[in-house]
PDB file of N, CA and C in Angstrom:
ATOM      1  N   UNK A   1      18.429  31.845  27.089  1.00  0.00           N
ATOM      2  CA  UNK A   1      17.186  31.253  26.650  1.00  0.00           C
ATOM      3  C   UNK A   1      17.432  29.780  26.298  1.00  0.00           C
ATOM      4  N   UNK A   2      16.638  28.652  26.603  1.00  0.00           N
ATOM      5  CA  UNK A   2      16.567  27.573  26.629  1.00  0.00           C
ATOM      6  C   UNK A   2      15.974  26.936  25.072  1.00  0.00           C
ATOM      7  N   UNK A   3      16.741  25.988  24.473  1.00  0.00           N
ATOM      8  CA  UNK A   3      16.580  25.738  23.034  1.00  0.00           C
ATOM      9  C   UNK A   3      16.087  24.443  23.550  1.00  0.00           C
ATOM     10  N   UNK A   4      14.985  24.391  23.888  1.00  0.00           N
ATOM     11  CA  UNK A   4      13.448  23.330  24.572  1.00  0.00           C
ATOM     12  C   UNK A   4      12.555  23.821  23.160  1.00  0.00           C
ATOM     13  N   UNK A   5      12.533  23.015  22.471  1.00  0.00           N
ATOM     14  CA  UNK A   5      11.535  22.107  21.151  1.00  0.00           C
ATOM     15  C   UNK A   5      10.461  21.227  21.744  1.00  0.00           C
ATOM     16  N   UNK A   6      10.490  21.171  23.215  1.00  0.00           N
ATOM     17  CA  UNK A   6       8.850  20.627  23.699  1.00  0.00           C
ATOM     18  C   UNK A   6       8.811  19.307  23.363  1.00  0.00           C
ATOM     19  N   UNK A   7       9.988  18.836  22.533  1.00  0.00           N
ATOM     20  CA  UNK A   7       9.914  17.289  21.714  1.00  0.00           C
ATOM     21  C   UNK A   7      10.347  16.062  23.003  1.00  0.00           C
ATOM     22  N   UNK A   8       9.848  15.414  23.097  1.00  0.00           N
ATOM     23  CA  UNK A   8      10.603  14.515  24.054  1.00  0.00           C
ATOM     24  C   UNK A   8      11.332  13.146  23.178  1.00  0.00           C
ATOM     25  N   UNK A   9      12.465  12.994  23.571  1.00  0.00           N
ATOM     26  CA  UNK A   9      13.396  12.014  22.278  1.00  0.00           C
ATOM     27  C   UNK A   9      13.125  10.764  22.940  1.00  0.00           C
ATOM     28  N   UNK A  10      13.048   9.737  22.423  1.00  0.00           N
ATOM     29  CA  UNK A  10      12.830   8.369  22.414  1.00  0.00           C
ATOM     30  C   UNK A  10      14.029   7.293  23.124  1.00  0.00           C
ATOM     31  N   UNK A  11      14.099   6.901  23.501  1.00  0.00           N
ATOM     32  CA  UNK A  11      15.435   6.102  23.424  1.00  0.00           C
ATOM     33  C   UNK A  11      15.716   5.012  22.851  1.00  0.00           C
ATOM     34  N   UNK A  12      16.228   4.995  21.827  1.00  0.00           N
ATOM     35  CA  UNK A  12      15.955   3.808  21.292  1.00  0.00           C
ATOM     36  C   UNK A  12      16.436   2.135  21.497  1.00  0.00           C
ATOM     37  N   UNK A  13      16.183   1.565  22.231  1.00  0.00           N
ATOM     38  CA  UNK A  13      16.856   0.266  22.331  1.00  0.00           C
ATOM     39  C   UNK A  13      17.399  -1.030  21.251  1.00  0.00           C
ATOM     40  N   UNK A  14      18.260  -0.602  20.984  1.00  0.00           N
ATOM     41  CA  UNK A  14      19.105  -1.700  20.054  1.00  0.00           C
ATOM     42  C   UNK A  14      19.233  -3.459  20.509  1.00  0.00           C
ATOM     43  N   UNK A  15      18.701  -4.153  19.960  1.00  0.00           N
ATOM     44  CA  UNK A  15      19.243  -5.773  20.682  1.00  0.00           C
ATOM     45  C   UNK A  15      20.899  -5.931  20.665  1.00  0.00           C
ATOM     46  N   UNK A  16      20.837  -7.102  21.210  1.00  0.00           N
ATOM     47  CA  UNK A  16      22.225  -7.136  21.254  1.00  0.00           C
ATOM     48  C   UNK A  16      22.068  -9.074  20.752  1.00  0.00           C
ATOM     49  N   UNK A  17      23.440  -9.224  20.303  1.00  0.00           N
ATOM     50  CA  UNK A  17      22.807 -10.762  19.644  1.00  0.00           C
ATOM     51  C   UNK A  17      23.273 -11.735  20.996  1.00  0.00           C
ATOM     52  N   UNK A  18      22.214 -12.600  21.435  1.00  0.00           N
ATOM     53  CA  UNK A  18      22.349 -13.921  22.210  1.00  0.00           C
ATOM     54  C   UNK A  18      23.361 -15.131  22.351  1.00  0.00           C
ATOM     55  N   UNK A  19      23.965 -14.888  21.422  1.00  0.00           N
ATOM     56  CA  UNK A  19      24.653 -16.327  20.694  1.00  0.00           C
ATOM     57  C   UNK A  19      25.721 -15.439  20.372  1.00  0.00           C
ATOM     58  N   UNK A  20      27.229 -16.588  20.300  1.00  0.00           N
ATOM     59  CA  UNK A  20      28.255 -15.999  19.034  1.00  0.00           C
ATOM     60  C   UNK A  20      28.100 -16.096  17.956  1.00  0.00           C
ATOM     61  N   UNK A  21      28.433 -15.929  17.014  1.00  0.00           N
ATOM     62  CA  UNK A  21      28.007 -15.816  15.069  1.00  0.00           C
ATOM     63  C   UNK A  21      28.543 -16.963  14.939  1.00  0.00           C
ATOM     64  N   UNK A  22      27.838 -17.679  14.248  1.00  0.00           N
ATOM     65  CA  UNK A  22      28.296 -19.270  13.530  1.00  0.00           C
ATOM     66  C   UNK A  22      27.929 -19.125  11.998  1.00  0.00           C
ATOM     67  N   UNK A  23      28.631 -20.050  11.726  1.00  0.00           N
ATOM     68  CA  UNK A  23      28.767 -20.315  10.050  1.00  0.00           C
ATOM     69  C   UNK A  23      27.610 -21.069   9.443  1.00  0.00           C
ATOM     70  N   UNK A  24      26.848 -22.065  10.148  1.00  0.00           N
ATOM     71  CA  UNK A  24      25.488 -22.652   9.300  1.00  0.00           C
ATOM     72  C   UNK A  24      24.324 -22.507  10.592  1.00  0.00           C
ATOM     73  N   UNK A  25      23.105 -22.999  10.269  1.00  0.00           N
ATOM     74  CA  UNK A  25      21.931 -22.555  11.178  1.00  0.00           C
ATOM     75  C   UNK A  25      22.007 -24.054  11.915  1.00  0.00           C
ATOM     76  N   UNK A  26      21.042 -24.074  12.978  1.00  0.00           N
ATOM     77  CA  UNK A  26      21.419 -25.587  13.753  1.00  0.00           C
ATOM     78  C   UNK A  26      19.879 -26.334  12.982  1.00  0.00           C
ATOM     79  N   UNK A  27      20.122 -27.438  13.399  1.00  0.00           N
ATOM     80  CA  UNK A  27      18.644 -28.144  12.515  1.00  0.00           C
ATOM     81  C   UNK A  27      17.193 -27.734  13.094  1.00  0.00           C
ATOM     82  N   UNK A  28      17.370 -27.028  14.112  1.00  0.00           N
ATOM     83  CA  UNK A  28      16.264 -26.646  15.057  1.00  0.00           C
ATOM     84  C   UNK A  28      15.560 -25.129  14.369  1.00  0.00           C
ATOM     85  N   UNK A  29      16.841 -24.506  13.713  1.00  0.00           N
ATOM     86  CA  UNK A  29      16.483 -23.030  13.242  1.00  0.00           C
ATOM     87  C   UNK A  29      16.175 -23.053  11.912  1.00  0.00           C
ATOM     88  N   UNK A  30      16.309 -23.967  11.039  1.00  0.00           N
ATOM     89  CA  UNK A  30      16.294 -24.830   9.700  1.00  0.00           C
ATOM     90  C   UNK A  30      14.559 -25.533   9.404  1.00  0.00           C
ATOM     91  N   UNK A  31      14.423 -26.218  11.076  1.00  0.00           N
ATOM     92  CA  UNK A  31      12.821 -26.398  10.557  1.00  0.00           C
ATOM     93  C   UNK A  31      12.066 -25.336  11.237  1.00  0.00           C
ATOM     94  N   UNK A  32      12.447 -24.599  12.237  1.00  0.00           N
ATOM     95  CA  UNK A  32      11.739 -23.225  12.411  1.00  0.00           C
ATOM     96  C   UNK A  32      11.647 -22.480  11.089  1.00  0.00           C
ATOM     97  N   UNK A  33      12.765 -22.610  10.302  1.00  0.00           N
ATOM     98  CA  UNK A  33      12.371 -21.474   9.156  1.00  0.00           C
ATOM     99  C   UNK A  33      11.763 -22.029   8.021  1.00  0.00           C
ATOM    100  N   UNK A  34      11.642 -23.399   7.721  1.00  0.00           N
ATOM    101  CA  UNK A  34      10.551 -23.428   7.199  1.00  0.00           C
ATOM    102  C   UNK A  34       9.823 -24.028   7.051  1.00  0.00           C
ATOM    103  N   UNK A  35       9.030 -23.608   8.464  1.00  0.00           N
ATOM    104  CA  UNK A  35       7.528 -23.596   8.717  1.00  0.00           C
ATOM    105  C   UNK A  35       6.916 -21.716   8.516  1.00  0.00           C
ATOM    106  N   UNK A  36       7.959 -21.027   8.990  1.00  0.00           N
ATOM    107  CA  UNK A  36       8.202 -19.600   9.043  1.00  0.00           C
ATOM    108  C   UNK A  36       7.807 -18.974   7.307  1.00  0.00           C
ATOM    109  N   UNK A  37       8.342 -20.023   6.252  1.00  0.00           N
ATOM    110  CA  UNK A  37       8.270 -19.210   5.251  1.00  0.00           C
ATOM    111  C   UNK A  37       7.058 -19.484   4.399  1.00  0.00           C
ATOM    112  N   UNK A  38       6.149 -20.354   5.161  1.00  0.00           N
ATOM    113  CA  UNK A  38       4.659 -20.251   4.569  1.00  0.00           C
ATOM    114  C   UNK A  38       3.972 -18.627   4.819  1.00  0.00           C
ATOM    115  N   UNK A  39       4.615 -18.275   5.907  1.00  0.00           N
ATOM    116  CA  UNK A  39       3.623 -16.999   6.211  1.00  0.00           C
ATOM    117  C   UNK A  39       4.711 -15.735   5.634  1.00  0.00           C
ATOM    118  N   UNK A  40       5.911 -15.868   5.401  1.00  0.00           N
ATOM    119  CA  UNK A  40       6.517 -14.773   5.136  1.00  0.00           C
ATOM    120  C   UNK A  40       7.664 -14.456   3.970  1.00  0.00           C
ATOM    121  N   UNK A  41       7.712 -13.337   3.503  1.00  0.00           N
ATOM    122  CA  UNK A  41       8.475 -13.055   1.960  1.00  0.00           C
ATOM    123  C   UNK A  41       9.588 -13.659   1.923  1.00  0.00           C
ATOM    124  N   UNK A  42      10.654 -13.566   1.053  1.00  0.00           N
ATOM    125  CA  UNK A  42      11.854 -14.312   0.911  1.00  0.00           C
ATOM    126  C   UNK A  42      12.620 -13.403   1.238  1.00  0.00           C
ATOM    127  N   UNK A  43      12.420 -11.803   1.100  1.00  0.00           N
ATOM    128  CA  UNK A  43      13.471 -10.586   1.723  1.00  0.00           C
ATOM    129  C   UNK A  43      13.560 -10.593   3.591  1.00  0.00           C
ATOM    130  N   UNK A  44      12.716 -11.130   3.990  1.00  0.00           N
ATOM    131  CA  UNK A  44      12.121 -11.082   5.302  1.00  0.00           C
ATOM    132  C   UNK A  44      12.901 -12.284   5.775  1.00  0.00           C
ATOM    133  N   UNK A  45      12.975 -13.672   5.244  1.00  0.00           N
ATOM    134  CA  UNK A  45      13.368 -14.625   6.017  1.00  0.00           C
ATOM    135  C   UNK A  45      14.914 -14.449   5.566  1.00  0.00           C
ATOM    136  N   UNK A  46      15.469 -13.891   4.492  1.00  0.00           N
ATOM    137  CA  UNK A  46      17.078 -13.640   4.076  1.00  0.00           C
ATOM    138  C   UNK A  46      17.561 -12.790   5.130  1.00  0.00           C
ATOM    139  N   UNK A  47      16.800 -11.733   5.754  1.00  0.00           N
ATOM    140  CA  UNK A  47      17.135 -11.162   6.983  1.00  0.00           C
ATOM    141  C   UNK A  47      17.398 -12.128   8.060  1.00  0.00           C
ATOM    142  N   UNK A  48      16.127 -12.804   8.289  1.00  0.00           N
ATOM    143  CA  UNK A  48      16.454 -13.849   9.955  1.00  0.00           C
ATOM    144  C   UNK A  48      17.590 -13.929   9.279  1.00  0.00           C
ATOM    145  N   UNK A  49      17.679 -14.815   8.400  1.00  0.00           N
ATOM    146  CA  UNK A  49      19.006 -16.085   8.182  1.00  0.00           C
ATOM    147  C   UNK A  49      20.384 -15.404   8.539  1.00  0.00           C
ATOM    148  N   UNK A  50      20.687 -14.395   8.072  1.00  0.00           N
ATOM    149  CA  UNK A  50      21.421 -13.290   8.349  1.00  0.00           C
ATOM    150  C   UNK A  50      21.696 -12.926   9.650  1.00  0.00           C
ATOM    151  N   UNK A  51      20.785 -12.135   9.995  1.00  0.00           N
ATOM    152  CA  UNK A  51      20.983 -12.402  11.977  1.00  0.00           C
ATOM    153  C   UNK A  51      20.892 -13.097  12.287  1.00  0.00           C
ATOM    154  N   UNK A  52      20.331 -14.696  12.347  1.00  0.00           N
ATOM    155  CA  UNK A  52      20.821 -15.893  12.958  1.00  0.00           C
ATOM    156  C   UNK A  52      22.066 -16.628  12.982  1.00  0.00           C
ATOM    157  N   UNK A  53      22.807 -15.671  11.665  1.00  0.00           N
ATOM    158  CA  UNK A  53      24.109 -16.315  11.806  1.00  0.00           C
ATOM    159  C   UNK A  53      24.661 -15.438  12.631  1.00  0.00           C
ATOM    160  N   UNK A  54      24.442 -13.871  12.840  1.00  0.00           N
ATOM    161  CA  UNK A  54      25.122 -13.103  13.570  1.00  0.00           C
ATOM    162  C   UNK A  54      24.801 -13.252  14.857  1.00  0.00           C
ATOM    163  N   UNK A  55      24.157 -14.135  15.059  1.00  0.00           N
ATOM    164  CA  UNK A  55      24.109 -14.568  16.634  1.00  0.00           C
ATOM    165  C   UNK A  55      22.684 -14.263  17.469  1.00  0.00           C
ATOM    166  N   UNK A  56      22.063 -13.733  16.967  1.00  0.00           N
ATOM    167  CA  UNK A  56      20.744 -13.432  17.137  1.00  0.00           C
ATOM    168  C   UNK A  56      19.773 -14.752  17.435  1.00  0.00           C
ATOM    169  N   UNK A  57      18.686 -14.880  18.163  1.00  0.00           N
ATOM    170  CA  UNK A  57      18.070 -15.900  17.821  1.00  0.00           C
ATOM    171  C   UNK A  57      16.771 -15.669  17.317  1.00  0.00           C
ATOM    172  N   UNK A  58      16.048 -16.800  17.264  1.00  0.00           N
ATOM    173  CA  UNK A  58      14.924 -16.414  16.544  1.00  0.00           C
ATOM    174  C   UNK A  58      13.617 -15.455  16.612  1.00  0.00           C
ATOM    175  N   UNK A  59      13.824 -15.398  17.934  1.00  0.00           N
ATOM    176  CA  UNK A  59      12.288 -14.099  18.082  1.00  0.00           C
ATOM    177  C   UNK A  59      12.829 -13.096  18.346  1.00  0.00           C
ATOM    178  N   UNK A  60      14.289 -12.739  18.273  1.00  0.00           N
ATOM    179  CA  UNK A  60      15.176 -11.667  18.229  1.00  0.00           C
ATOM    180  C   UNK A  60      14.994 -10.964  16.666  1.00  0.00           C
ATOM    181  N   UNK A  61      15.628 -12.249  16.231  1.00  0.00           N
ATOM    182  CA  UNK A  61      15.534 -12.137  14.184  1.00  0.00           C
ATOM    183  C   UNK A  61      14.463 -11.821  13.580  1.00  0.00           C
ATOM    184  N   UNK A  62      13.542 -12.240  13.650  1.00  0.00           N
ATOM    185  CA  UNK A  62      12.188 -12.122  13.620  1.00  0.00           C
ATOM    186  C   UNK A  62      12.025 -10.815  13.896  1.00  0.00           C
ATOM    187  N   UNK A  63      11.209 -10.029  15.006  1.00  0.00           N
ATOM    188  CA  UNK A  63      11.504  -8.683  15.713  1.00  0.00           C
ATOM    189  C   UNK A  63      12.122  -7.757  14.821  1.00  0.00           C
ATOM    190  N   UNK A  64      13.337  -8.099  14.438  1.00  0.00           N
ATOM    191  CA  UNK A  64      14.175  -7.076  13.516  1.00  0.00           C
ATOM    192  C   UNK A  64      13.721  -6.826  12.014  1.00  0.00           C
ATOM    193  N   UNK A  65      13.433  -8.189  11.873  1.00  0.00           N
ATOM    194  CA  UNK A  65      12.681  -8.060  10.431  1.00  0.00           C
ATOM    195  C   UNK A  65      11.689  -7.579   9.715  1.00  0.00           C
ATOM    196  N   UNK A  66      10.497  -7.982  10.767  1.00  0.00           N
ATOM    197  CA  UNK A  66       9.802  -7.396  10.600  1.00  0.00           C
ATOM    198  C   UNK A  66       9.381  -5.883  11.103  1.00  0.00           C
ATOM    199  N   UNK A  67      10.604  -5.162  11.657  1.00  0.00           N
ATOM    200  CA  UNK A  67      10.989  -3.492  11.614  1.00  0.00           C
ATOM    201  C   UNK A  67      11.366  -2.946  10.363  1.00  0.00           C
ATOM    202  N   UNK A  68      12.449  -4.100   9.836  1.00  0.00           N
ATOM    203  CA  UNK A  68      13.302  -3.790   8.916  1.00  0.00           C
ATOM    204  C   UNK A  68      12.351  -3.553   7.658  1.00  0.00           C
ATOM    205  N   UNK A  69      11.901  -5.185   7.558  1.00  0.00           N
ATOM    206  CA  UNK A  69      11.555  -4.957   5.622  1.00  0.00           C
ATOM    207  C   UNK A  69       9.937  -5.063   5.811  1.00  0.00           C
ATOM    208  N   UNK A  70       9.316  -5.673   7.144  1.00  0.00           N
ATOM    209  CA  UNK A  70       7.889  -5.828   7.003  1.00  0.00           C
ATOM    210  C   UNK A  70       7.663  -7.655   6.674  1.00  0.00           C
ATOM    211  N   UNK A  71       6.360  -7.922   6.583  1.00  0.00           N
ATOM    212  CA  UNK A  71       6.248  -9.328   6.476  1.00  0.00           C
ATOM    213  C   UNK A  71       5.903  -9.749   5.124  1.00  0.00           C
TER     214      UNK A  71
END
């Protein structure tokens, strides 16, 4: 007998980061973020900043964040 739950599973797609991880943001991701933090929390943009250093870029970072903590 077949252990079929009728459920169909998702797959979930993980990003992968764009960039290698650097140590400070470039001046380009610096005034992207804030123009970014008129519209959004301080837990939300501590995330980008975070994956932007891990190599992520910005509508990557973004994307994640607002999965993660919301806007």
């Amino acid at each position: 007998m077949a252990y079929n739950t009728g459920m169909i599973k998702k797959k979930t797609t993980t990003m992968k980061p764009s960039f290698k991880p650097k140590k400070v943001l470039s001046v380009r991701q610096k005034e992207l973020m804030k123009t970014h933090s008129k519209h959004h929390t301080k837990k939300h943009l501590n995330l980008m900043n975070k994956l932007m250093l891990k190599g992520f870029c910005f509508e990557q970072s973004h994307e994640l964040a607002k999965k993660e903590v919301g806007k």
